[in-house]
Protein backbone atom coordinates (compact mmCIF):
# COMPACT_ATOMS: atom_id res chain seq x y z
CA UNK A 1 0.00 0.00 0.00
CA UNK A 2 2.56 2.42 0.65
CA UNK A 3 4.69 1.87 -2.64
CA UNK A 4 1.09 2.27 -4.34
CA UNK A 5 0.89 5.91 -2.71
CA UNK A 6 4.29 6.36 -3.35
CA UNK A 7 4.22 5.49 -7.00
CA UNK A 8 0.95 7.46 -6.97
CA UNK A 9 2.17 10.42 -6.13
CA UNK A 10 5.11 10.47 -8.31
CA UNK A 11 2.59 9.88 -11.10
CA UNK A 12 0.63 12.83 -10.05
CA UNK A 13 4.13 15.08 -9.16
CA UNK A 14 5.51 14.38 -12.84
CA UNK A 15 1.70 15.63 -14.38
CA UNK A 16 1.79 18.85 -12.15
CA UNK A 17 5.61 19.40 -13.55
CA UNK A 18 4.20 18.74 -17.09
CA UNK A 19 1.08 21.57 -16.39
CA UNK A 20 4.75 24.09 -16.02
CA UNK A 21 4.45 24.12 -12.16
CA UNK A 22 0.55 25.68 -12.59
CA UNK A 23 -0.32 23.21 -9.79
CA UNK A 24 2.07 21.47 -7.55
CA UNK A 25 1.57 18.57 -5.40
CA UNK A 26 3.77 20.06 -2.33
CA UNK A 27 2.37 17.15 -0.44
CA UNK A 28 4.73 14.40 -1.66
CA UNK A 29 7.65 16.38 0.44
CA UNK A 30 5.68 16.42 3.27
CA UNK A 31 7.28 16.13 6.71
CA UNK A 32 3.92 16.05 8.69
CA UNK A 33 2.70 13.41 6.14
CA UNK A 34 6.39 11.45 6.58
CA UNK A 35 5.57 11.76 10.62
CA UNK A 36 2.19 10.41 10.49
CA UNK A 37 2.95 6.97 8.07
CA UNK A 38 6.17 6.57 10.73
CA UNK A 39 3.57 6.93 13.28
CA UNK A 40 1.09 4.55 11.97
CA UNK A 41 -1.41 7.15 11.49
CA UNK A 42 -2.35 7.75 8.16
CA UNK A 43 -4.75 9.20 5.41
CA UNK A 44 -7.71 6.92 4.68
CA UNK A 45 -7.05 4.96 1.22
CA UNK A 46 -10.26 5.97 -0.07
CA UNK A 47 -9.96 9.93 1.36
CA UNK A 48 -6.34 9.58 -0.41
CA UNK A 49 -7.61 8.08 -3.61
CA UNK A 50 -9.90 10.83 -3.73
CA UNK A 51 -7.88 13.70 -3.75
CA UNK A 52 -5.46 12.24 -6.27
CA UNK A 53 -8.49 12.40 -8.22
CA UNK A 54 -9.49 15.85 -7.53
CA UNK A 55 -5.79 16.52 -8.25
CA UNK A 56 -5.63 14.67 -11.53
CA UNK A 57 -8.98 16.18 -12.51
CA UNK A 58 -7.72 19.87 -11.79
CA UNK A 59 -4.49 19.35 -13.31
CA UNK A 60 -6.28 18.46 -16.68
CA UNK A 61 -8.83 20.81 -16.36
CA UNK A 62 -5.59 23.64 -16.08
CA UNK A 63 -4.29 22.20 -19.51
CA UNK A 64 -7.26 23.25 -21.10
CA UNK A 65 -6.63 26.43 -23.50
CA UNK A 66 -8.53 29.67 -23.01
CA UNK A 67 -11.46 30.73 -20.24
CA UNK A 68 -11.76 27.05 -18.94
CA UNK A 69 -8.07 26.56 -18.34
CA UNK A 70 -7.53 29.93 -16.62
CA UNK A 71 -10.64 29.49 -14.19
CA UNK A 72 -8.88 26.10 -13.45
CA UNK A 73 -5.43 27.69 -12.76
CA UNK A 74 -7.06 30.50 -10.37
CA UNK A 75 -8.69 27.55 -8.15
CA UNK A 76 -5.78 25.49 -8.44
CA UNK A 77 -3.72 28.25 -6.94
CA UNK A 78 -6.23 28.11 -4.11
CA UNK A 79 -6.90 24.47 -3.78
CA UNK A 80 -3.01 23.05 -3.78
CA UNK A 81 -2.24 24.65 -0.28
CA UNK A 82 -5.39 23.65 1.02
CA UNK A 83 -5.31 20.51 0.36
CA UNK A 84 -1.24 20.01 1.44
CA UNK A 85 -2.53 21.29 4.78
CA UNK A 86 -5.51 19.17 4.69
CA UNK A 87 -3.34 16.34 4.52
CA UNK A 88 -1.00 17.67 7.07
CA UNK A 89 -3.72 17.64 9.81
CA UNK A 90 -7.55 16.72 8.49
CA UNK A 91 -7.22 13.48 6.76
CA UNK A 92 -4.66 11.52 8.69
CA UNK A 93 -6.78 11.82 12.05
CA UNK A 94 -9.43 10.12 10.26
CA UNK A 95 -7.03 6.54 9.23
CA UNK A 96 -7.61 6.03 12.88
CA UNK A 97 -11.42 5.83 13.28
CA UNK A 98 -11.86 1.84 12.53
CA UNK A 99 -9.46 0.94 15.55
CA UNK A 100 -11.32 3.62 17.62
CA UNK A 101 -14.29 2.12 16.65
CA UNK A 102 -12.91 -1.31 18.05
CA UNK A 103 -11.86 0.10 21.14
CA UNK A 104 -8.42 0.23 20.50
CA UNK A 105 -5.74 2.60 21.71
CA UNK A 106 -2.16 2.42 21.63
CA UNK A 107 0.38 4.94 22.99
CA UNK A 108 1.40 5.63 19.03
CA UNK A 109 -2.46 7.32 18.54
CA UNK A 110 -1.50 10.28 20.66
CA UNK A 111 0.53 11.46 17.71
CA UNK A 112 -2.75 12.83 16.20
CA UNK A 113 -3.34 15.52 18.87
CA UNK A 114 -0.84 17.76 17.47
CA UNK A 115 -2.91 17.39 14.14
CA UNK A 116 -6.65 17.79 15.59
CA UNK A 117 -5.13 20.34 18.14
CA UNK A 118 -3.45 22.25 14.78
CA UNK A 119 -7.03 21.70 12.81
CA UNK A 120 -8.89 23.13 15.76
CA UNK A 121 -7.21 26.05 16.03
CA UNK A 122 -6.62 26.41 11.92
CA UNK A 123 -10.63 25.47 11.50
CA UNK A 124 -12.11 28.97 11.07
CA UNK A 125 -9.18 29.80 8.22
CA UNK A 126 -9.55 26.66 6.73
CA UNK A 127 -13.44 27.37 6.09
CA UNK A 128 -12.75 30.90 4.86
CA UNK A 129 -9.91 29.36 2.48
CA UNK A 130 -13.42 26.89 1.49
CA UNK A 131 -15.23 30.09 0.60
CA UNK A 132 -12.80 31.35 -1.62
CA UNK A 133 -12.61 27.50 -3.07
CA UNK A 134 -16.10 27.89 -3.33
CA UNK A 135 -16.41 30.88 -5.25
CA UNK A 136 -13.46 29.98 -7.31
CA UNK A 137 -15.29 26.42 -7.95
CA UNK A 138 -18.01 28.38 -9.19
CA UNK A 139 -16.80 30.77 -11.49
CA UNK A 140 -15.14 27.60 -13.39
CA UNK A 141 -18.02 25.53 -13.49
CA UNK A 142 -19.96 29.32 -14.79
CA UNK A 143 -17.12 29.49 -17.36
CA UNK A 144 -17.04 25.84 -18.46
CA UNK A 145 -21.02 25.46 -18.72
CA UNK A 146 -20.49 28.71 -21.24
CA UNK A 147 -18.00 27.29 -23.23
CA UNK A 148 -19.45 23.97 -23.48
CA UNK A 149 -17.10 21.75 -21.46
CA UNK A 150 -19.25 19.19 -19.50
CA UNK A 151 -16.10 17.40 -18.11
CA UNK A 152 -14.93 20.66 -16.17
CA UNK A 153 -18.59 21.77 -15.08
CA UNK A 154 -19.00 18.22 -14.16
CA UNK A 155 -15.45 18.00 -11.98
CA UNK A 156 -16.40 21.32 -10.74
CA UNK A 157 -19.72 19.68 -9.28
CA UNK A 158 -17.91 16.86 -7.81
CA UNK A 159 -15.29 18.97 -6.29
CA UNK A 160 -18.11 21.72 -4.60
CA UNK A 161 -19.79 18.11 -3.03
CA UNK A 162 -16.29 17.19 -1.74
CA UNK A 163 -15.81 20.68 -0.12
CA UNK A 164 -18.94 19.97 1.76
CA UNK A 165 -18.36 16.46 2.93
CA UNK A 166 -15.56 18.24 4.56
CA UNK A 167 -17.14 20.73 6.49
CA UNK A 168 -20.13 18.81 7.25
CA UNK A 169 -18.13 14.93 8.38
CA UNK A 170 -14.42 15.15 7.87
CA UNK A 171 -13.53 17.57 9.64
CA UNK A 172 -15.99 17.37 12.65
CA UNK A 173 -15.13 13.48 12.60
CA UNK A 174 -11.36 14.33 12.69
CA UNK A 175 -11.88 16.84 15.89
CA UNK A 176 -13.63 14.22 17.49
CA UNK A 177 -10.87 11.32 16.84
CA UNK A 178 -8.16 14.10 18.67
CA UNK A 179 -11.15 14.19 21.82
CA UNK A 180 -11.76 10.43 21.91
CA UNK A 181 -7.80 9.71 21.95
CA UNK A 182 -7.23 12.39 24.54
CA UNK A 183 -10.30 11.18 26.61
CA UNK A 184 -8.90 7.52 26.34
CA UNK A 185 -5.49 8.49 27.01
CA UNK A 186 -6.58 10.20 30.25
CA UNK A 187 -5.39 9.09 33.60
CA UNK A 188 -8.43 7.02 35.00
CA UNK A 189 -9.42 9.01 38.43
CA UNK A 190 -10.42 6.07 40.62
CA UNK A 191 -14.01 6.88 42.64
CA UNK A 192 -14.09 6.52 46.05
């Protein structure tokens, strides 16, 4: 699994280079991201699978010449260092609700409270950054209904429904995997 991601994100780091730098995938160099696979805490594969997508979608859309291609570049500007901090401290909180779930907790989970502590206090930026995401998500999907691309305006969809599973589950679910660690982690005060 990890030579997959690996490999995966080399494939996606040698498109942005090809798109001349428009978009970069900063997260490959990660040092968070290094800390939390050393830590055995880690993105979802499915979460990671779909922003590679989202990646790979936006990259292509930024290829594409005229109005389209520069509404793409404008939200790619604002998505890339979203979604590298995203990854930093949203996502990888979340690889560790199945063995929550189970009732499991090993001294290794505390290494998410840095990153749920970090998305707390980060959380009202990171929703103002999704406004401007938003707005910028728009204004491509307004461009590429007008020039008659379906595959942008249709990305664009599926990127403003992505946004909101984020705001609405990710990152409330990734707050409360920081509280249930902490809470788990806590001395037990013995009652008398």
């Amino acid at each position: 699994m990890v030579r997959s991601s690996i490999i995966g994100r080399a494939v996606i780091a040698a498109v942005a280079a090809a798109a001349g730098g428009a978009f970069s995938y900063a997260r490959a160099q990660n040092p968070a991201e290094a800390h939390a696979h050393k830590s055995s805490i880690g993105i979802p594969e499915s979460m990671h699978a779909e922003h590679a997508e989202i990646h790979e979608a936006l990259v292509r859309a930024t290829k594409v010449k005229g109005p389209v291609g520069a509404a793409a570049r404008e939200l790619a500007a604002l998505l890339d260092p979203h979604f590298a901090r995203e990854e930093q401290i949203a996502l990888p909180p979340l690889g560790l609700l199945v063995p929550l779930s189970r009732g499991e907790l090993t001294p290794e989970m505390r290494a998410v409270l840095p990153m749920t502590d970090s998305l707390r206090a980060e959380l009202p930026r990171m929703l103002e950054e999704h406004k401007a995401i938003r707005a910028a998500t728009l204004r491509m999907i307004k461009v590429a209904t007008a020039n008659g691309n379906a595959t942008v305006k249709s990305f664009g969809e599926r990127l403003a429904a992505h946004a909101r599973s984020e705001e609405e589950m990710f990152y409330p679910m990734a707050l409360i995997v920081g509280d249930v660690v902490r809470a788990r982690s806590a001395p037990s005060v013995s009652r008398r």
